[in-house]
Every structure is written in C-alpha cells, then in structure tokens.
C-alpha atoms as a PDB file:
ATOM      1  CA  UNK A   1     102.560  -3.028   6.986  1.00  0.00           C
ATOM      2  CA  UNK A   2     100.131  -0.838   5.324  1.00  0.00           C
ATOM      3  CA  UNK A   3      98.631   1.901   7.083  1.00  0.00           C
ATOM      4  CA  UNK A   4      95.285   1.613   7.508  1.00  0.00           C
ATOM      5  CA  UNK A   5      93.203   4.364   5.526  1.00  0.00           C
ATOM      6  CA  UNK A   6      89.390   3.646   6.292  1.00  0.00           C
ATOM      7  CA  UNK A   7      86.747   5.997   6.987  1.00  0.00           C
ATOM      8  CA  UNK A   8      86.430   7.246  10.645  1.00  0.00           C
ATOM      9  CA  UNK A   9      83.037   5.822  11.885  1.00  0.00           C
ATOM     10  CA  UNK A  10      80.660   8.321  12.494  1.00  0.00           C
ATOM     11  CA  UNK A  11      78.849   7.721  15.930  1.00  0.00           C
ATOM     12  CA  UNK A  12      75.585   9.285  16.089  1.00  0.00           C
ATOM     13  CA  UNK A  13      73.531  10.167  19.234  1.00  0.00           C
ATOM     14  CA  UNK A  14      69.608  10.169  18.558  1.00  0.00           C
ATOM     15  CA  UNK A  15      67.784  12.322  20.442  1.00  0.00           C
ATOM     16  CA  UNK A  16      68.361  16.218  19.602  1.00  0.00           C
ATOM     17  CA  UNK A  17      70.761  14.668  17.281  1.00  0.00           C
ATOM     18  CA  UNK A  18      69.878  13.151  14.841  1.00  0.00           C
ATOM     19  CA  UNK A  19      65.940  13.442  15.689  1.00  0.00           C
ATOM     20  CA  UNK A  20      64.870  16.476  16.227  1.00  0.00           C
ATOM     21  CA  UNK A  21      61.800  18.115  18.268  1.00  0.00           C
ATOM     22  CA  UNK A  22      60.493  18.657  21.296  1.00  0.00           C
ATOM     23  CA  UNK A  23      57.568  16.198  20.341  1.00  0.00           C
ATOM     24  CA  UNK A  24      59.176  13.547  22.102  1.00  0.00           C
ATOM     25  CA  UNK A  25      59.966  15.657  25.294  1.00  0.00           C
ATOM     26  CA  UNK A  26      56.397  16.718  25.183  1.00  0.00           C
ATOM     27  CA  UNK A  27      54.433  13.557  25.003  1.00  0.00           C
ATOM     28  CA  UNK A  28      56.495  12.467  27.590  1.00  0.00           C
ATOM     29  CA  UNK A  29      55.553  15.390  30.324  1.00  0.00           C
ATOM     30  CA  UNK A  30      52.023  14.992  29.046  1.00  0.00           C
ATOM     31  CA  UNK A  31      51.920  10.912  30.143  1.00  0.00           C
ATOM     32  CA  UNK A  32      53.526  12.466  33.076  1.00  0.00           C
ATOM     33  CA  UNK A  33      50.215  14.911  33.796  1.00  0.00           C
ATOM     34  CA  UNK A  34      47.693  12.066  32.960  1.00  0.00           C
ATOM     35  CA  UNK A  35      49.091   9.731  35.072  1.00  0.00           C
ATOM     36  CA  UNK A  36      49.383  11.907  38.140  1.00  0.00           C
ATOM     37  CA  UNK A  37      46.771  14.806  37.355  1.00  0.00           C
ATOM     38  CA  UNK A  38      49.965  17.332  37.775  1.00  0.00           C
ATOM     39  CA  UNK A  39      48.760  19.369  34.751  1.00  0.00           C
ATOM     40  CA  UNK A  40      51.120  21.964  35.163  1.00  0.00           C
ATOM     41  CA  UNK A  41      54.505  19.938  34.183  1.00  0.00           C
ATOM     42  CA  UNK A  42      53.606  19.614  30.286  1.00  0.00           C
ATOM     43  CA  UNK A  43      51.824  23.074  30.608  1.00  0.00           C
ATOM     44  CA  UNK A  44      55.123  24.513  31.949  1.00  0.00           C
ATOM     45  CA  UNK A  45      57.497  22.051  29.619  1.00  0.00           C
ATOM     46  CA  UNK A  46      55.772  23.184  26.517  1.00  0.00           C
ATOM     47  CA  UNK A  47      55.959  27.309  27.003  1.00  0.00           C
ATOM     48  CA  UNK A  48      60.119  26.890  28.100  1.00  0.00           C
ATOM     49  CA  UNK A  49      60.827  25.058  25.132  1.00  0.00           C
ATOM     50  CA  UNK A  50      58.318  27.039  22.809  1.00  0.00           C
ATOM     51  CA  UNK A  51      60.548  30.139  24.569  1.00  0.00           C
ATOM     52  CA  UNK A  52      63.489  28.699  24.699  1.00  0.00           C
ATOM     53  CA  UNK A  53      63.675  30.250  28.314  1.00  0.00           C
ATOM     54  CA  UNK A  54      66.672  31.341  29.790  1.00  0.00           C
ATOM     55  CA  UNK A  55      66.387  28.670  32.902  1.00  0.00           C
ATOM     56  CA  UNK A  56      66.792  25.822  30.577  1.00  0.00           C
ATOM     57  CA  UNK A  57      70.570  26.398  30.501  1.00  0.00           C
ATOM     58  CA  UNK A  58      70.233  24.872  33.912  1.00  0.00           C
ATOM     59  CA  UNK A  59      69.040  21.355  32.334  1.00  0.00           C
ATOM     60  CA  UNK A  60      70.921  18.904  30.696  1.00  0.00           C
ATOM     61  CA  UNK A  61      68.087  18.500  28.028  1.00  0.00           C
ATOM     62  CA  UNK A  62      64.588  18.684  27.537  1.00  0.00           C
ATOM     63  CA  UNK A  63      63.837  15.000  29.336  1.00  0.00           C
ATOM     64  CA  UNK A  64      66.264  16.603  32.220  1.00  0.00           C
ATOM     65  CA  UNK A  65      63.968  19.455  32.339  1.00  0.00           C
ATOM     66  CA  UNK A  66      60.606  17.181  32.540  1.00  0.00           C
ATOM     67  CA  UNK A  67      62.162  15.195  35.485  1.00  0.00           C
ATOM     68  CA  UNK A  68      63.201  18.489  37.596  1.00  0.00           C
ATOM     69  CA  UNK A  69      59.741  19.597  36.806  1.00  0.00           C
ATOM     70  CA  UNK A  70      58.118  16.514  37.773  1.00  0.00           C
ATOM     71  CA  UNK A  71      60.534  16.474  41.094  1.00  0.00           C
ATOM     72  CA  UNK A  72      59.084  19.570  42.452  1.00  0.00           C
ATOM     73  CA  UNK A  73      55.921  18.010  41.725  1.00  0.00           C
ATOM     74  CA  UNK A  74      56.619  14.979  44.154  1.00  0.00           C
ATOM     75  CA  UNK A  75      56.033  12.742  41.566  1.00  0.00           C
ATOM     76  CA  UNK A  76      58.002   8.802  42.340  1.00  0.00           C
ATOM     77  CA  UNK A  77      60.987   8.154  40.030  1.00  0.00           C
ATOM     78  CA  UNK A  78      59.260   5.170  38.966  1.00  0.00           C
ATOM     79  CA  UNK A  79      55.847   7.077  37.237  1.00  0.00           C
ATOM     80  CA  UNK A  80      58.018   8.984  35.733  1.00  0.00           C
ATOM     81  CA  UNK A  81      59.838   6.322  33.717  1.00  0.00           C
ATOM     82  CA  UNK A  82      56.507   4.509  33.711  1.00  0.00           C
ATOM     83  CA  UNK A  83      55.669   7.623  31.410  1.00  0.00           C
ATOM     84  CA  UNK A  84      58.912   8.076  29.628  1.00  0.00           C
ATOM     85  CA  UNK A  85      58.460   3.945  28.345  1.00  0.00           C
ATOM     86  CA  UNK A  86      54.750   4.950  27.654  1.00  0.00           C
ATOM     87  CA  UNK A  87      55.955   8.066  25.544  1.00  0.00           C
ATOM     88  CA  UNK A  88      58.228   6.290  23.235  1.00  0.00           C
ATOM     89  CA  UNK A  89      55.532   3.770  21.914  1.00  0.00           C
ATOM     90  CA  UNK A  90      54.188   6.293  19.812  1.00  0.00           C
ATOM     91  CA  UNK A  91      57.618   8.283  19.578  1.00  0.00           C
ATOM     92  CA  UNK A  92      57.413   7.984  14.924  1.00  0.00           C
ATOM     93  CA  UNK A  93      53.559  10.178  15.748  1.00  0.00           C
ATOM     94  CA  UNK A  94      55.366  12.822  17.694  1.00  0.00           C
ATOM     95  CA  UNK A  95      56.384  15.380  14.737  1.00  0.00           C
ATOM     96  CA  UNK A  96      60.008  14.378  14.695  1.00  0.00           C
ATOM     97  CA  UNK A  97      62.216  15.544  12.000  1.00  0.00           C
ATOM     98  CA  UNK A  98      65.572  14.626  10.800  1.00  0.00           C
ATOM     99  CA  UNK A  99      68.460  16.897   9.516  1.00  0.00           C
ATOM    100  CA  UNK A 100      68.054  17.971   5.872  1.00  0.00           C
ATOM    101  CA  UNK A 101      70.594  16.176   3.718  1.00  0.00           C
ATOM    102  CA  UNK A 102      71.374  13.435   6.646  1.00  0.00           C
ATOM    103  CA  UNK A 103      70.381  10.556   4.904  1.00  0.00           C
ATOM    104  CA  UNK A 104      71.743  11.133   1.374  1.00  0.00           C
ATOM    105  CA  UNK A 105      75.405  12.450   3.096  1.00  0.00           C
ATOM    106  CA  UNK A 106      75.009   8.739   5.046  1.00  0.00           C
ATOM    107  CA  UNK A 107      73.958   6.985   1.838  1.00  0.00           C
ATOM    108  CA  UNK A 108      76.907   8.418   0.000  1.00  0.00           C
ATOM    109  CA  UNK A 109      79.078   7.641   2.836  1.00  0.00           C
ATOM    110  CA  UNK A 110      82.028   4.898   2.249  1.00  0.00           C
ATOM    111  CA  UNK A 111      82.743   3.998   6.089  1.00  0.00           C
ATOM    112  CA  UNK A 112      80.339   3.053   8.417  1.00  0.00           C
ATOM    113  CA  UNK A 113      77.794   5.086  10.738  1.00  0.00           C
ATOM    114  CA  UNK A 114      76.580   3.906  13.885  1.00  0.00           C
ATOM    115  CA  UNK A 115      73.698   5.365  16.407  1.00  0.00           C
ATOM    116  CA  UNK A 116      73.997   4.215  20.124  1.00  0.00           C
ATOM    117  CA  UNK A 117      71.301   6.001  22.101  1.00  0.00           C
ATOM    118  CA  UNK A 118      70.019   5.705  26.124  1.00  0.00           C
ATOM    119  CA  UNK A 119      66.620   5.741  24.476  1.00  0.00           C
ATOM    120  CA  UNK A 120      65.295   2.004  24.696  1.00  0.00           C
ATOM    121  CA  UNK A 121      64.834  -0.343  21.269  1.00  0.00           C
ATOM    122  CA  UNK A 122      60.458   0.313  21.992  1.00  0.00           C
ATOM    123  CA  UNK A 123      59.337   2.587  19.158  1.00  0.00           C
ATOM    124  CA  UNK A 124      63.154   2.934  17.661  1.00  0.00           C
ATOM    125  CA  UNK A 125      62.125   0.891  14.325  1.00  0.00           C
ATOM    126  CA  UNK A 126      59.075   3.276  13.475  1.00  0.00           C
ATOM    127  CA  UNK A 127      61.256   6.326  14.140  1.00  0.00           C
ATOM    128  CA  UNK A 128      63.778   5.634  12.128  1.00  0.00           C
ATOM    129  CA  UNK A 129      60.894   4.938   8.827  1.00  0.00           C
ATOM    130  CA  UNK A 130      59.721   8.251   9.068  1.00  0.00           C
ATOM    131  CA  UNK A 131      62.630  10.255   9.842  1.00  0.00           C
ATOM    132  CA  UNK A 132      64.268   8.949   6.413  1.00  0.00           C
ATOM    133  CA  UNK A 133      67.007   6.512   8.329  1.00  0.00           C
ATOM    134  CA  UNK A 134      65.964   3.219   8.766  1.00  0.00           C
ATOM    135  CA  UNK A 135      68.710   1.765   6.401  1.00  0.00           C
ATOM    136  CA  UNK A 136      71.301   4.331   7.328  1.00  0.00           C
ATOM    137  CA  UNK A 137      72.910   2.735  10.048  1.00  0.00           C
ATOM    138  CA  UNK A 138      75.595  -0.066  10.125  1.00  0.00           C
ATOM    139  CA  UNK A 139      74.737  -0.954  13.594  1.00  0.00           C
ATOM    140  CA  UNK A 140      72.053   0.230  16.582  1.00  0.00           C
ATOM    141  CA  UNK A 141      73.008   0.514  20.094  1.00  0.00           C
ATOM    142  CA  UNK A 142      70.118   1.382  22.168  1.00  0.00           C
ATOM    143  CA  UNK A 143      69.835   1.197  26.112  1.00  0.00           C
ATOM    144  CA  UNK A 144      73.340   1.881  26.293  1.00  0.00           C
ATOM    145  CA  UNK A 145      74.150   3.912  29.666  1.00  0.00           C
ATOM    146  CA  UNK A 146      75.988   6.572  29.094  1.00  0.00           C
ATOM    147  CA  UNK A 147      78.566   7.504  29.252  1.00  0.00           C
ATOM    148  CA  UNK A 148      79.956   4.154  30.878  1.00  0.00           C
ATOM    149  CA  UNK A 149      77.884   2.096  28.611  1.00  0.00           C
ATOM    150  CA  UNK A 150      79.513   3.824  25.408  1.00  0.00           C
ATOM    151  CA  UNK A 151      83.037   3.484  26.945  1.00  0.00           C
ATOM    152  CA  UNK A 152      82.774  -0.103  26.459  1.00  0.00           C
ATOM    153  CA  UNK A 153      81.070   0.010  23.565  1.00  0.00           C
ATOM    154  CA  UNK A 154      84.107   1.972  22.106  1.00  0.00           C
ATOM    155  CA  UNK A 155      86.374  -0.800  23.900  1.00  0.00           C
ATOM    156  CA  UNK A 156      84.947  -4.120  22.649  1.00  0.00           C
ATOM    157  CA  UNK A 157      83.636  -3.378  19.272  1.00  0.00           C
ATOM    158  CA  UNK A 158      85.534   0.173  17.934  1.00  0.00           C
ATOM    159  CA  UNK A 159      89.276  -0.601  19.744  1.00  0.00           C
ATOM    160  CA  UNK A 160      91.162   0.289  16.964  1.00  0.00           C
ATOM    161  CA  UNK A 161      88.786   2.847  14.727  1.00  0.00           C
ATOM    162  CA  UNK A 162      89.185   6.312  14.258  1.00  0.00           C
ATOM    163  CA  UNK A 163      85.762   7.764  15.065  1.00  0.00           C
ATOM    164  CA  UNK A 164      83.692  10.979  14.817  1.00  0.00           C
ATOM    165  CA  UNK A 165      80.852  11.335  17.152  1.00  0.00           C
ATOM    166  CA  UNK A 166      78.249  13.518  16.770  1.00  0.00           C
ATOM    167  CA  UNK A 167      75.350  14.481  20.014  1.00  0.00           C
ATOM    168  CA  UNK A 168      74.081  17.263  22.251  1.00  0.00           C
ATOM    169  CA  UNK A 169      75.506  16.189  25.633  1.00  0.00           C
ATOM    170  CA  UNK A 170      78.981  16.770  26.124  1.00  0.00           C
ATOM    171  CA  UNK A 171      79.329  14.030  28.923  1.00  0.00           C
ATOM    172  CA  UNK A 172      76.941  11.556  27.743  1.00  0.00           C
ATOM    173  CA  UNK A 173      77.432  11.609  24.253  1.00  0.00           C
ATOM    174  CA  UNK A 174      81.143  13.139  23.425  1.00  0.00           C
ATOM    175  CA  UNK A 175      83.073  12.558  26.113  1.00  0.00           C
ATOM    176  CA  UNK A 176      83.838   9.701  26.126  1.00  0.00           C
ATOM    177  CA  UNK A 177      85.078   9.561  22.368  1.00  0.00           C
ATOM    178  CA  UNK A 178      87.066  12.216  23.701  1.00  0.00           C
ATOM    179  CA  UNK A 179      88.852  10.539  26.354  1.00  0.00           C
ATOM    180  CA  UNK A 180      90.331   7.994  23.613  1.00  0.00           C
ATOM    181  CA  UNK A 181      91.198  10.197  20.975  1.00  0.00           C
ATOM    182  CA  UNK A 182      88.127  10.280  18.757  1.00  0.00           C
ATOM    183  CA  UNK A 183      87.307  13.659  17.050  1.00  0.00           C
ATOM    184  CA  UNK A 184      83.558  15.595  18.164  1.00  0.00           C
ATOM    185  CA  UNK A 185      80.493  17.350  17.115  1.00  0.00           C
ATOM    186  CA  UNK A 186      78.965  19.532  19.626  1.00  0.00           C
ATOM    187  CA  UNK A 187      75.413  20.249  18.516  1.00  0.00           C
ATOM    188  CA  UNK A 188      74.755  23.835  20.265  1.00  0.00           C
ATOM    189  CA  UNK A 189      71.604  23.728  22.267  1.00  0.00           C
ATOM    190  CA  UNK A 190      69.999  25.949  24.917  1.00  0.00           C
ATOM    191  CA  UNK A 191      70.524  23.317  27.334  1.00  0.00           C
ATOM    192  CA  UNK A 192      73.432  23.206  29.869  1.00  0.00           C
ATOM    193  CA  UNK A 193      77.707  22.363  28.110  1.00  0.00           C
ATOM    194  CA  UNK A 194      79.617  21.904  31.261  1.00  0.00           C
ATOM    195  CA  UNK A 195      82.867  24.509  30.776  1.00  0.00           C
ATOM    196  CA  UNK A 196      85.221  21.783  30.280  1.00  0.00           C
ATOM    197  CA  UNK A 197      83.578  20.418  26.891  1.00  0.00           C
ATOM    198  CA  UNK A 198      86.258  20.895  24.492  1.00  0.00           C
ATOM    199  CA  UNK A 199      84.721  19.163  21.327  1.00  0.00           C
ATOM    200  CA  UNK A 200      86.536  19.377  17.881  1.00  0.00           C
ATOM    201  CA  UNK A 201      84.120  21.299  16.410  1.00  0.00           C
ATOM    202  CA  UNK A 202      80.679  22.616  17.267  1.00  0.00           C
ATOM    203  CA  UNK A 203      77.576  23.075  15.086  1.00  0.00           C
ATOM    204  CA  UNK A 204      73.962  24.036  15.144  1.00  0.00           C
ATOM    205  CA  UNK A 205      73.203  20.335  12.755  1.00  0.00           C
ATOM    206  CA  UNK A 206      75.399  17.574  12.033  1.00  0.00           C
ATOM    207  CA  UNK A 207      74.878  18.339   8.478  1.00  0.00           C
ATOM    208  CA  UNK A 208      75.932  22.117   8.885  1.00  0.00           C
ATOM    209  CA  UNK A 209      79.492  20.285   9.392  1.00  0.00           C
ATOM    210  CA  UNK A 210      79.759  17.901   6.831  1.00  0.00           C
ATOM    211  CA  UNK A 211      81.745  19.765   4.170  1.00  0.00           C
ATOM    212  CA  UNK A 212      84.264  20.521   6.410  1.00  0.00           C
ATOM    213  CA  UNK A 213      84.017  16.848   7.710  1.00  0.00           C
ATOM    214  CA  UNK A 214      84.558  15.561   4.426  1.00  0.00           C
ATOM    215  CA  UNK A 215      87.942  17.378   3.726  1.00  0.00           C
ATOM    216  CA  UNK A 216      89.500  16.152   7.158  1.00  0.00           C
ATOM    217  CA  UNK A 217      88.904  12.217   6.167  1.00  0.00           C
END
C-alpha cells in the first residue's frame, strides 16, 4: 500500500489569526456602553489595547478582556452577547486586516486550508471579501465550541489527516490538534499562553512561518 503523501491541512483560527485588529474587540465594548450607558468599558478597552498594557497578560484575548471589564461593571451575561451578535453585523466596516502574503501562499497552496472559528456565520461572508479570503478556504466551521467542538471536528471529518493549525489561544485553538498529533502555530500575543502550551513553532504572523512551513511538507 502506498503511503499516503498529501499536504497537511492547514487549520486556521480567525480572530487575531487570520483577521487582525482590535476593530472588532472595539465595536464590540462600544455596543456594550450604548446599551448599558457604562461608558467607561470601551473607554478603558481602547487605551489597554492602544498600550498594549501590561494587565492584559491576565486575559485570554481582547473579547476576554471586554467581558472582565463589563463584569465589574455588573453588566448580565446576556447584554453582553446581545452586543457581541450586534458587533459582528458590521464586523467587514471594522478596519480589519489580513496577513500580507496570506492569500497568495493559500492560493498557491496544493492541500487544503480550513478556518473553524467560535465567531458565529453573521457577518463571516463580508469579512472574508475585504480581508482578501473569501475563496481561500476549502471549508468554514463557524460556531464551533472550542476546544470540544474542534475535537470532534478533527474526529469526524480530519481522522486520518496530518494537520497544521495555526491561532492565538493555546487551549482553544491548538490544543487540541495537539492532543492528536497535529503540528502548531502559536501566534505571540500580549494576551495570556498558559505555561504548558508547547506548540511546534511560534510566530508573530502565520505568514512569518511559511518558508519554514513549506520545507517540513
């Protein structure tokens, strides 16, 4: 039997991945303040990420950072997703930007590339036009639920594929390629890596890795 030679697939996280910003984070504190009058949460979002403070190592990511801040504001769970579904109707308006060189390496690319985000399908579409990506993809996970979500994702459709994922949440986004083998990206943020992340390689953009990536196929 022949061994089989394919290209790994290359699993792709979205936000802080492979669309980058805080545009996104941002429109979502400010629904946050209009709906609630609580002025201060984008105020305060907006000059830690501007800052990059030194707290935000304490957040999983900029939306973590927006909820915490919203917490301490007493606002309900349910305003704030309220917000976060309001946000992402407009998310292609937001000033999002994808990596230089993404979309050519992907259209060059002879294996397949797959984004599975927790981000919901609203807005997705629109996002992907302007960022460069919309035919980029061989297939689009949204709503998934990491990290389980993605381990059965990996189970039912990618049981047998060599993959390479790519994302800025160790848990969420890497782990669980981990766990079965699969080869990482780390994209280094100023946002909290739990000390047991031990990803194959780290990076600053998935494109800053993609010469080496292309020698280990």
């Amino acid at each position: 039997m022949s061994k089989d030679i394919s290209p790994p697939v290359l699993l792709f996280d979205f936000d802080g991945t492979v669309s980058l910003g805080h545009g996104p984070v941002l429109a979502y504190a400010r629904h946050i303040g209009e709906a609630t009058g609580n002025h201060s949460i984008p105020h305060t979002a907006e000059h830690m990420l501007s800052t990059n403070d030194a707290s935000l190592v304490h957040y999983r990511d900029g939306y973590d950072l927006v909820r915490s801040l919203a917490a301490d504001c007493d606002v309900p769970e349910d305003s704030c997703q309220q917000a976060y579904m309001a946000s992402r109707l407009n998310l292609a308006d937001t000033g999002i930007t994808a990596p230089e060189g993404l979309a050519e390496f992907l259209g060059s690319y002879p294996g397949r590339a797959v984004l599975a985000t927790n981000s919901p399908e609203t807005g997705l579409a629109e996002a992907l036009k302007v960022l460069g990506l919309s035919n980029s993809f061989d297939a689009i996970y949204t709503s998934v639920g990491k990290p389980d979500g993605l381990t059965r994702i990996l189970e039912s459709d990618f049981p047998d594929s060599p993959i390479i994922a790519f994302g800025d949440i160790w848990d969420f986004d890497l782990a669980p390629v981990a766990a079965r083998g699969g080869r990482t990206v780390l994209l280094e943020t100023p946002f909290a890596t739990p000390a047991d992340a031990n990803p194959t390689w780290r990076a600053q953009r998935v494109t800053d890795i993609f010469s080496e990536l292309s020698s280990a196929f």
